[in-house]
Protein backbone atom coordinates (compact mmCIF):
# COMPACT_ATOMS: atom_id res chain seq x y z
CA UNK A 1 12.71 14.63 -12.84
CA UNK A 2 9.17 16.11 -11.82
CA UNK A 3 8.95 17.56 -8.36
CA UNK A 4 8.39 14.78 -5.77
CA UNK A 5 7.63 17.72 -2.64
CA UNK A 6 5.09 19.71 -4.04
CA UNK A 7 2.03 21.48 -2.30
CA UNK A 8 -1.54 20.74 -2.13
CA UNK A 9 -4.71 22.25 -2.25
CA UNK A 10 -7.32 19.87 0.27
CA UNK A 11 -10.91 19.21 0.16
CA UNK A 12 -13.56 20.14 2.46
CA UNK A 13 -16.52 18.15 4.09
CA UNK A 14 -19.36 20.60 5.10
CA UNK A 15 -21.07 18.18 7.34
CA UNK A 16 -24.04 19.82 9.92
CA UNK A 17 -21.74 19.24 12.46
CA UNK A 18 -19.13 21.41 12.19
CA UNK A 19 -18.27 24.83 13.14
CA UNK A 20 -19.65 27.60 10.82
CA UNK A 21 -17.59 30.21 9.14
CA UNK A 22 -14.31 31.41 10.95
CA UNK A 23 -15.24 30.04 14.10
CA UNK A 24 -14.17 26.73 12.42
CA UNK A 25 -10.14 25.86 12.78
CA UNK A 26 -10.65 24.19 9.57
CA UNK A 27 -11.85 27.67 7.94
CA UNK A 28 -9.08 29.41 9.37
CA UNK A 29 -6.74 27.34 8.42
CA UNK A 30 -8.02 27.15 4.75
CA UNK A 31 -8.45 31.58 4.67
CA UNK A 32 -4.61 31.66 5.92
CA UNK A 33 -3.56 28.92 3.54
CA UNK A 34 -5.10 30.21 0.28
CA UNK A 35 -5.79 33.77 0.39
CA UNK A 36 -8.39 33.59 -2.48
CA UNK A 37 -10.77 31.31 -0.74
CA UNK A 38 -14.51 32.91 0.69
CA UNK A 39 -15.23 32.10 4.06
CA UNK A 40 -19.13 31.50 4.11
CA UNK A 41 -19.94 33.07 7.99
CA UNK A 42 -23.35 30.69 7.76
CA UNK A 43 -21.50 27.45 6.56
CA UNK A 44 -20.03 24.48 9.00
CA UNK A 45 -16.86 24.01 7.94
CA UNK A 46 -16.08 20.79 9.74
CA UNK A 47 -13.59 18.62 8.28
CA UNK A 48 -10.24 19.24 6.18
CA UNK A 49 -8.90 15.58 3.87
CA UNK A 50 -5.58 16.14 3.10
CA UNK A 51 -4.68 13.03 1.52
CA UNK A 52 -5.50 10.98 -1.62
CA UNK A 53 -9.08 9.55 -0.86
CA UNK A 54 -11.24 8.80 -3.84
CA UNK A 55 -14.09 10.97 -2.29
CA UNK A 56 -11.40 13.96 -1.16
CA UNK A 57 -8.65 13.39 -3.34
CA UNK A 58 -5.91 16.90 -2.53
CA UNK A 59 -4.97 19.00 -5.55
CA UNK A 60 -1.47 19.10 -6.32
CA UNK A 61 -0.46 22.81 -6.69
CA UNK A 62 2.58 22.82 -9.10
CA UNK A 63 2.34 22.89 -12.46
CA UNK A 64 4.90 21.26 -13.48
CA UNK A 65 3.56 18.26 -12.09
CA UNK A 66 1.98 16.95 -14.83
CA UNK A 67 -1.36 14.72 -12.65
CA UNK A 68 -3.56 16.95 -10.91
CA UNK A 69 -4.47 14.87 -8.06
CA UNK A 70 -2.42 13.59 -5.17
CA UNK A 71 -4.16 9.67 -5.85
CA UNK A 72 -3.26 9.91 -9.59
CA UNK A 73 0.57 10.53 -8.67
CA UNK A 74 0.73 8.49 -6.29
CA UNK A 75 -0.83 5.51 -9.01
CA UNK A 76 1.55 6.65 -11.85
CA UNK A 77 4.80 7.34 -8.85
CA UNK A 78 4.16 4.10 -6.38
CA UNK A 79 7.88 4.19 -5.25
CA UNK A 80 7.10 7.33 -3.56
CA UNK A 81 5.44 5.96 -0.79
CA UNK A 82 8.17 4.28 0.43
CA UNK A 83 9.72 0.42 -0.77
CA UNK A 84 8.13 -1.33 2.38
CA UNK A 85 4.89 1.09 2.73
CA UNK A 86 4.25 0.08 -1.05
CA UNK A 87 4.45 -3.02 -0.57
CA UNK A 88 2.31 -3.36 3.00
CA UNK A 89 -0.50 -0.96 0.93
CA UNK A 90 -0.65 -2.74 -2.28
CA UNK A 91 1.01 0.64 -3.74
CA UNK A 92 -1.79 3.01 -1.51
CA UNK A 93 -1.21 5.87 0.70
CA UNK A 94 -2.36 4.28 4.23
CA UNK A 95 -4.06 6.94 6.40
CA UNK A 96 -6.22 10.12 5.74
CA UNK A 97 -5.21 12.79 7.52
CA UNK A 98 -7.69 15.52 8.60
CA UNK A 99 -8.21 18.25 10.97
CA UNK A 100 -11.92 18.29 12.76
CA UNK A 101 -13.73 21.49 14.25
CA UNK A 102 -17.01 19.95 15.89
CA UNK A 103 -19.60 21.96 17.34
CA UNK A 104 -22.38 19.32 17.62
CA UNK A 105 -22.08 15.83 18.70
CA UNK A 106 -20.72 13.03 15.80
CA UNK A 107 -22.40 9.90 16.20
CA UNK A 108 -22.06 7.26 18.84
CA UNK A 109 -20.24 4.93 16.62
CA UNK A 110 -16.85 2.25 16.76
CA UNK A 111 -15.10 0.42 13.67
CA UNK A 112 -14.67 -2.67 12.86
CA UNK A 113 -11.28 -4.67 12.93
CA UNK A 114 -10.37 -6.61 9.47
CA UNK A 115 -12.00 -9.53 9.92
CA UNK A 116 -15.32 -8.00 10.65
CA UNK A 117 -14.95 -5.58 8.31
CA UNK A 118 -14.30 -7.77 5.57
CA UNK A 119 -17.83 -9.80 6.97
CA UNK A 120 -19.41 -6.14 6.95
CA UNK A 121 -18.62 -5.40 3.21
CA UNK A 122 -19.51 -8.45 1.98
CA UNK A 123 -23.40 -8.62 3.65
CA UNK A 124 -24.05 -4.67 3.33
CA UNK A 125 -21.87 -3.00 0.59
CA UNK A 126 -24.17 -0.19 0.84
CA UNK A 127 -23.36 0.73 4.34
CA UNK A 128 -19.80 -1.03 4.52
CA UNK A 129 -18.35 0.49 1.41
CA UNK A 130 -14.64 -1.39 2.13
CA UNK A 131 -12.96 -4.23 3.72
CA UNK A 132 -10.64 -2.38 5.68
CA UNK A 133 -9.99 -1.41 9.65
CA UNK A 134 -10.45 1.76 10.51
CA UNK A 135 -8.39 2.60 13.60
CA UNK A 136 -7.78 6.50 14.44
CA UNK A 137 -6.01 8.59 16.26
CA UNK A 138 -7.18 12.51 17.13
CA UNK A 139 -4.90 14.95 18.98
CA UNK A 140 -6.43 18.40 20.10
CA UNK A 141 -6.07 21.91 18.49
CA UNK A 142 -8.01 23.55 20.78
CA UNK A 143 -9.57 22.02 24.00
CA UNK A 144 -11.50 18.76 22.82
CA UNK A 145 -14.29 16.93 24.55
CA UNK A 146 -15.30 13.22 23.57
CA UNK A 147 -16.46 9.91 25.11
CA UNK A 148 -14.35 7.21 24.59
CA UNK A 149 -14.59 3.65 26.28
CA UNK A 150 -16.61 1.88 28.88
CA UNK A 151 -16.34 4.34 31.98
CA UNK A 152 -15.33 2.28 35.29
CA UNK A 153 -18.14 -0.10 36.65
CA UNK A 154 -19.03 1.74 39.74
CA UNK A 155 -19.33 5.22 37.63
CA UNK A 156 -22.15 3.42 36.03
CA UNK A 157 -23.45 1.89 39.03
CA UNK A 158 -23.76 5.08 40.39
CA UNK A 159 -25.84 6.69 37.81
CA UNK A 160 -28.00 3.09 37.88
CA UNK A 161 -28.90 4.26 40.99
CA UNK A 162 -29.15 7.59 40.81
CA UNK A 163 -31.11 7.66 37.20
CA UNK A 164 -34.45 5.92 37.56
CA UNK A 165 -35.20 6.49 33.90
CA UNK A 166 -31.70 4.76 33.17
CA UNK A 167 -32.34 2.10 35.07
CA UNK A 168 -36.08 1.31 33.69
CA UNK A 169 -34.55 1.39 30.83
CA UNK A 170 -31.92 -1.42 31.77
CA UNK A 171 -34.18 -3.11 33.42
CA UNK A 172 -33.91 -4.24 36.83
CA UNK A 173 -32.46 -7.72 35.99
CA UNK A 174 -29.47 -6.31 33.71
CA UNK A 175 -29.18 -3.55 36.84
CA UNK A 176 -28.84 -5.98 39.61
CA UNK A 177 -26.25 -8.38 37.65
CA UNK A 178 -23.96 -5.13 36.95
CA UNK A 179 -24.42 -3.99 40.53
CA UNK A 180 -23.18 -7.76 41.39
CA UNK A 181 -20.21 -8.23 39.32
CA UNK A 182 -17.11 -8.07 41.20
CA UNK A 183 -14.05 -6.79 40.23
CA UNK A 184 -12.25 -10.06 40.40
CA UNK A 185 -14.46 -11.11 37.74
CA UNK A 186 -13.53 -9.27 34.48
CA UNK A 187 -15.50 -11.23 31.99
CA UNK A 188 -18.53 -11.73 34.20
CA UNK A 189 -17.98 -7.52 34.78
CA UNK A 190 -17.48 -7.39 30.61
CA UNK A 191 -20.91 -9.65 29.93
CA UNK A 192 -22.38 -7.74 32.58
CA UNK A 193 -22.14 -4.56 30.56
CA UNK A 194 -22.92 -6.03 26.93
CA UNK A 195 -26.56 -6.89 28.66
CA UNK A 196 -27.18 -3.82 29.67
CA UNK A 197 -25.59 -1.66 27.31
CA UNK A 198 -27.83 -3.74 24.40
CA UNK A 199 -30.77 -3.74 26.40
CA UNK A 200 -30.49 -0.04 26.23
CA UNK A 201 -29.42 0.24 23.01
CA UNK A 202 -32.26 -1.55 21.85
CA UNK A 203 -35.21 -0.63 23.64
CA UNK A 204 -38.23 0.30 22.16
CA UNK A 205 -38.61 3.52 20.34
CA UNK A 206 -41.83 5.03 22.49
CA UNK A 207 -40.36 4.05 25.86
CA UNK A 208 -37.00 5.62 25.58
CA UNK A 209 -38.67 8.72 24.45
CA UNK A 210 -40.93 8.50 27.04
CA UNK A 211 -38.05 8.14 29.84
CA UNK A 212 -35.75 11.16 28.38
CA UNK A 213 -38.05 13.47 28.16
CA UNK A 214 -39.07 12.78 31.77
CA UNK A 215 -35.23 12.71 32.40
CA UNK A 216 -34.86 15.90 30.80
CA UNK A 217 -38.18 17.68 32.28
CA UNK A 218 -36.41 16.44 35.99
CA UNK A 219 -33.08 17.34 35.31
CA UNK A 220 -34.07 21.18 33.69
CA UNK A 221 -36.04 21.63 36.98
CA UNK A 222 -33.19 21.03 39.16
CA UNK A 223 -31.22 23.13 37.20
CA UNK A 224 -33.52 26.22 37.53
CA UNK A 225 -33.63 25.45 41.40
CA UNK A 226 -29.80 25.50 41.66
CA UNK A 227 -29.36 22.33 42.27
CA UNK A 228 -26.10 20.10 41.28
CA UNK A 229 -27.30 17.78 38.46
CA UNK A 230 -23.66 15.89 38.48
CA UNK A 231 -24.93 12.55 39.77
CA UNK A 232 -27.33 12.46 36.44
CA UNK A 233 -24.37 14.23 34.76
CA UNK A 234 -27.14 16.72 33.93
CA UNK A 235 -24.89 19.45 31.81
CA UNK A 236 -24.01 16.90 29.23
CA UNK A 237 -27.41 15.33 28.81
CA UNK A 238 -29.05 18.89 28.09
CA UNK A 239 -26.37 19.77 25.51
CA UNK A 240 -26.72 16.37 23.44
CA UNK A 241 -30.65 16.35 24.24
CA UNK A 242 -30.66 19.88 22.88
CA UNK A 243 -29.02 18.50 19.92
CA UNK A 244 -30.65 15.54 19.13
CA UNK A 245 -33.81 15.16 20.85
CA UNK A 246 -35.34 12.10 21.50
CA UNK A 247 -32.12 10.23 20.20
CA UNK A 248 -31.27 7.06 22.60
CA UNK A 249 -27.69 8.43 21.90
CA UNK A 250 -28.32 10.57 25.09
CA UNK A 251 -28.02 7.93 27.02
CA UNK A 252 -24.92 6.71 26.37
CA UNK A 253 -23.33 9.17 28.18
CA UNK A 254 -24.28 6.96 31.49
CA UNK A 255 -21.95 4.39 29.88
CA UNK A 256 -18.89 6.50 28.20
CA UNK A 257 -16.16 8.08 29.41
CA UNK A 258 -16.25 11.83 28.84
CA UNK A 259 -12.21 12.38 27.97
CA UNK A 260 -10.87 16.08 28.03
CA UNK A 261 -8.05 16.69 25.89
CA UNK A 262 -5.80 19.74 26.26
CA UNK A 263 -3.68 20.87 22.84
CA UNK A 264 -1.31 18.62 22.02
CA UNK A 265 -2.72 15.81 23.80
CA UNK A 266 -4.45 12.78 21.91
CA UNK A 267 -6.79 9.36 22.09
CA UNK A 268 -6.51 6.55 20.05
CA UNK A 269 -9.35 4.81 19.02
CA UNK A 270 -8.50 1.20 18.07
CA UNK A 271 -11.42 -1.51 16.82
CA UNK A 272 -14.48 -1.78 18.50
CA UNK A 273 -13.90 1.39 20.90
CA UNK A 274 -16.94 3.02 21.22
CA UNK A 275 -16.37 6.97 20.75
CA UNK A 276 -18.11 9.93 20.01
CA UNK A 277 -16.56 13.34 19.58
CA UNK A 278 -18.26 16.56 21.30
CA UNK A 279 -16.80 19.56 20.90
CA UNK A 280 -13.63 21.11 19.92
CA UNK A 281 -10.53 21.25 17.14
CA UNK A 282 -8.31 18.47 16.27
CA UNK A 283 -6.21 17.21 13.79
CA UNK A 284 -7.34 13.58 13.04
CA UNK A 285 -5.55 10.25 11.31
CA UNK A 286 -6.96 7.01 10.05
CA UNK A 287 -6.45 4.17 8.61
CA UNK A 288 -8.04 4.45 4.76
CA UNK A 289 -11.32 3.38 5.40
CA UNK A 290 -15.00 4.31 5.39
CA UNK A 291 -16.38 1.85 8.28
CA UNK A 292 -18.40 3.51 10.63
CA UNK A 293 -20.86 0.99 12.73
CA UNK A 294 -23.36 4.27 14.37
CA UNK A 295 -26.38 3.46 16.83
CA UNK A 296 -26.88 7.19 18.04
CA UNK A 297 -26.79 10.91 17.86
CA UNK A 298 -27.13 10.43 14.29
CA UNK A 299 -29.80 10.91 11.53
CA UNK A 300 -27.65 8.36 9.16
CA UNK A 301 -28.41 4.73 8.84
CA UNK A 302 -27.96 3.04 12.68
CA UNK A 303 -27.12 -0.45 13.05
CA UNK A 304 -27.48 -1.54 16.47
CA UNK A 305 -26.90 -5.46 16.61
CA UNK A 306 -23.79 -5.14 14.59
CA UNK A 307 -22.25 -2.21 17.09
CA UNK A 308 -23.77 -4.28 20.52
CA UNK A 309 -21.96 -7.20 19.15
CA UNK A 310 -18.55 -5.76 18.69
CA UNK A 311 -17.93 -3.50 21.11
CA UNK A 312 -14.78 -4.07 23.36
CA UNK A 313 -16.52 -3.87 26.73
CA UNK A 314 -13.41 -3.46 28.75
CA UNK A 315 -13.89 -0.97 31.41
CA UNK A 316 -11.17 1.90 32.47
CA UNK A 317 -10.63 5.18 33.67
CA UNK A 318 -10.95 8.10 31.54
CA UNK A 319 -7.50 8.77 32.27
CA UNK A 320 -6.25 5.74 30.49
CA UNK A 321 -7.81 7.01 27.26
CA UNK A 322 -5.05 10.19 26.74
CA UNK A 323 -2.50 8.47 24.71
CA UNK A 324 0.78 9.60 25.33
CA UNK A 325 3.35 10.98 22.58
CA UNK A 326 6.94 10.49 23.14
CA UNK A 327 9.98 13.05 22.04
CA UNK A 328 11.81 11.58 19.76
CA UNK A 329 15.58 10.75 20.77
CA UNK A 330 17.01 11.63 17.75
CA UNK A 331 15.29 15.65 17.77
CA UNK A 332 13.86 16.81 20.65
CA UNK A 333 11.61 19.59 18.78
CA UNK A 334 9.89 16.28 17.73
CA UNK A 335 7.59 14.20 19.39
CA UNK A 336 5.69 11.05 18.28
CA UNK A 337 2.16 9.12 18.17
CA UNK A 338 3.06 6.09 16.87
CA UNK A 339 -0.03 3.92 18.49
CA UNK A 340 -0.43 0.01 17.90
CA UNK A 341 -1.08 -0.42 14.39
CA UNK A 342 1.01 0.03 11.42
CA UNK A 343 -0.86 1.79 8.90
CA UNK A 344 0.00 5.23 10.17
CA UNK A 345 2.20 7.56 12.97
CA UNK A 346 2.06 11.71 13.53
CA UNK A 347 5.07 13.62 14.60
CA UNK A 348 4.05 17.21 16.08
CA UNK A 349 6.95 19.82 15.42
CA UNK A 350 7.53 22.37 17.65
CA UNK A 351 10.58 24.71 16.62
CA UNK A 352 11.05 27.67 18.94
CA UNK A 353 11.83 30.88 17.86
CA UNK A 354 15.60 30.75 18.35
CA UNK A 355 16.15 28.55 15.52
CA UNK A 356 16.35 30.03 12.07
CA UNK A 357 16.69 27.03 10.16
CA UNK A 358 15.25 23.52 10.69
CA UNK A 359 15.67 20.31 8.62
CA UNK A 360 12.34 18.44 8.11
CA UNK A 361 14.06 14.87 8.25
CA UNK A 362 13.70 12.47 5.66
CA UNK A 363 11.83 9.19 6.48
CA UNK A 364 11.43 6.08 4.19
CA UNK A 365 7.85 6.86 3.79
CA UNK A 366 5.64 9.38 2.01
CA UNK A 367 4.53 11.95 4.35
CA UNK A 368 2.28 14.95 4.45
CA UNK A 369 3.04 18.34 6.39
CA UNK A 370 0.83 20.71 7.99
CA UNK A 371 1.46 23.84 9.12
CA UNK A 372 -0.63 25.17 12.03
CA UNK A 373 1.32 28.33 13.31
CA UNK A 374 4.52 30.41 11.80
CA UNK A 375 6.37 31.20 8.80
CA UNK A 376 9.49 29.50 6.60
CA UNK A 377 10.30 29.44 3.50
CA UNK A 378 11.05 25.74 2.35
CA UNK A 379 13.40 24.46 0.08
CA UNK A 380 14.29 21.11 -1.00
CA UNK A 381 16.41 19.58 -4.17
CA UNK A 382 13.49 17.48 -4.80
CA UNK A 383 10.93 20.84 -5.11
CA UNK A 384 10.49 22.30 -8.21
CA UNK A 385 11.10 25.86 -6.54
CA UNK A 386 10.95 27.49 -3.14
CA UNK A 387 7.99 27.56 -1.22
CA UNK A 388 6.39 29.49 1.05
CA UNK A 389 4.68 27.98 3.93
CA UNK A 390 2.68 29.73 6.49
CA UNK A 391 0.03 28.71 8.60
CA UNK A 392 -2.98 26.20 6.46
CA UNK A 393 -0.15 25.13 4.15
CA UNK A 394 0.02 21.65 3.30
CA UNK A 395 2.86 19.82 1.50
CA UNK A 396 3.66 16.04 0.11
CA UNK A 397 6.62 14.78 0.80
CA UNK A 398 7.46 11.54 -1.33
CA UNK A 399 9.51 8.90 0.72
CA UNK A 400 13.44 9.77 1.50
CA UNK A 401 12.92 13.51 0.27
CA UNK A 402 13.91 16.05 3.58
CA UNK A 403 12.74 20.17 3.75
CA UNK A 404 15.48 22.76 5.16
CA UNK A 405 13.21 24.81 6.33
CA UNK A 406 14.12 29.25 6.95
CA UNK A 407 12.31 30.67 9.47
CA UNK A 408 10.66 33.70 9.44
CA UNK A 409 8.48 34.15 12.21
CA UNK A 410 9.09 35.50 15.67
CA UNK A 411 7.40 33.01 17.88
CA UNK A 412 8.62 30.05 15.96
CA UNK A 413 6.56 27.05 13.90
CA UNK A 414 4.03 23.94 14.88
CA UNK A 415 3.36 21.79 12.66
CA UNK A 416 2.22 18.17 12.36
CA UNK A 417 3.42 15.80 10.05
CA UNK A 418 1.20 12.10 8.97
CA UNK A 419 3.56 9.29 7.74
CA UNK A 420 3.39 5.48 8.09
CA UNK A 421 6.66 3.96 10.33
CA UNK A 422 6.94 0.33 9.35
């Protein structure tokens, strides 16, 4: 039998965005993993694919596995992804799994469920490149800033009224009917906000400019004079303004909820649910997809109507955007995102340093393992050999196949691990 646990070797997106040289997690994690590779100090290195996407497809690193991509095994071996995962995925692995390091603002952007994305793909192949959703989940590294969701209706009152520019923007019709929903009223509160965040969204090009930098020139001046700039949440709109000036993405942070993440902790972003990341390290999943709907903070191709139309425009707390992971009851060194949609879950492993040897548990689904801190060797009867895993390494597990693992280091192992939990 070939090896059906075998290592990989993952690809690397150098977008603008990311953090350059070591700075970036994703760097580190690629120096520790494969000794040989050159850190660039000047280059972003800002996202990791470990998976078997047709534009990041992993290397397998075992000879004796005769395909030398993770997507051509898993074509020629479909039963490793699990009976019912096969069949749900048309014989695909279901999620990309990544790890992030952002150091400028990605773009204001939300995906589409199914049904629009299949509407998407058909009208604008070029942008839409798939029919699929595109649901995600990202749970911090290191301490992780993005907006996420509709903030509560009097959070954006309160900046109506406290940013003129804002509010010429908005208009003072769109203003006044947000100011008057009530609270009893969620749809009239949720059509409230679609007017005004479109009318921002889509004002004209010369007047927007026109208000930030005025915004900006007002809010820099109150910062040199010591003033508190919170009610114009001033910090924020000089870092993205300083990033991309003149975008109308600057705005949106009026309407967002800015969500802090300490490690460990996560948001999911399901359909429609405008996001942005900021800052920070995190290991990411999706569903397989390449829908992004952007309308700011972007250079790439914006498409405003089709993102105004979608969004969800629920608002909540920022609070309510942390989802929770729960321990697993049958090993409490494990504990599980498994959010509202099938196509993928994360377990994070945390094995103290008291335990010497740890069984990676077999689950009827392929899985991939990455390991973010400590030392084990691994074996398994479905490995070609021992390996060695230390922090960066990445492994495939194929569906049903389970890694003892011996530990080696002194202040234990974390690592996460991407499967799909029908």
């Amino acid at each position: 039998f070939p090896p059906a646990v075998f290592p990989l070797s993952c690809v690397v997106q150098n977008y603008s965005w990311g953090k350059v040289g070591l700075e970036s997690e994703v760097a580190k994690l690629l120096a520790s993993g494969d000794p040989l590779v050159q850190i660039q100090p000047d280059q972003p290195y800002a996202e990791l694919w470990m998976g078997a996407h047709p534009r990041g497809d992993a290397l397998i690193r075992d000879n004796r596995v005769p395909q030398k991509t993770l997507g051509r095994w898993i074509a020629d071996n479909p039963a490793c992804l699990g009976a019912k995962v096969k069949d749900a995925f048309q014989g695909h692995l279901p999620f990309l799994f990544k790890v992030l390091s952002v150091n400028t603002a990605l773009s204001v952007q939300a995906h589409p469920n199914k049904e629009l994305a299949a509407k998407l793909h058909a009208q604008f192949p070029e942008h839409y490149p798939d029919a699929n959703h595109k649901p995600e989940l990202a749970i911090a590294l290191t301490p992780f800033e993005g907006m996420c969701g509709f903030r509560p209706v009097e959070e954006i009152v309160s900046f109506l009224q406290n940013v003129p520019e804002l509010r010429a923007l908005i208009g003072e019709v769109a203003a006044d009917q947000l100011e008057r929903s009530g609270s009893d009223d969620p749809r009239g509160v949720s059509a409230a906000l679609r007017v005004c965040f479109t009318r921002l969204m889509k004002s004209e090009k010369k007047f927007f400019v026109d208000q930030l930098n005025m915004l900006v020139k007002r809010i820099s001046q109150e910062a040199a004079e010591g003033k508190d700039t919170s009610g114009s949440n001033g910090d924020l709109l000089l870092r993205l303004h300083s990033q991309y000036p003149g975008d109308i993405g600057c705005f949106t942070i009026y309407f967002l909820n800015l969500v802090r993440l300490e490690p460990g902790e996560a948001m999911f972003l399901g359909a429609n649910e405008p996001h942005a990341y900021l800052h920070g390290d995190c290991v990411e999943i999706m569903a397989c997809s390449d829908n992004t709907v952007r309308a700011g903070l972007t250079p790439k191709f914006i498409d405003v109507l089709t993102l105004c139309e979608m969004l969800n425009y629920t608002p909540a707390p920022s609070s309510s955007k942390i989802f929770p992971a729960a321990q697993s009851q049958l090993d409490p060194h494990v504990y599980l995102y498994d959010p509202p949609v099938p196509d993928f879950t994360i377990m994070r492993i945390e094995i103290p340093a008291s335990i010497k040897l740890y069984l990676i548990s077999a689950v009827d689904s392929a899985s991939i393992l990455l390991v973010i801190q400590g030392t084990a060797v691994g074996t398994s009867t479905a490995a070609a050999s021992e390996m060695s895993l230390h922090r960066g390494s990445v492994l495939f597990l194929s569906a049903n196949e389970s890694i003892s693992l011996h530990l080696s280091s002194p202040d234990g192992m974390l690592l996460f691990r991407a499967c799909c939990l029908l």
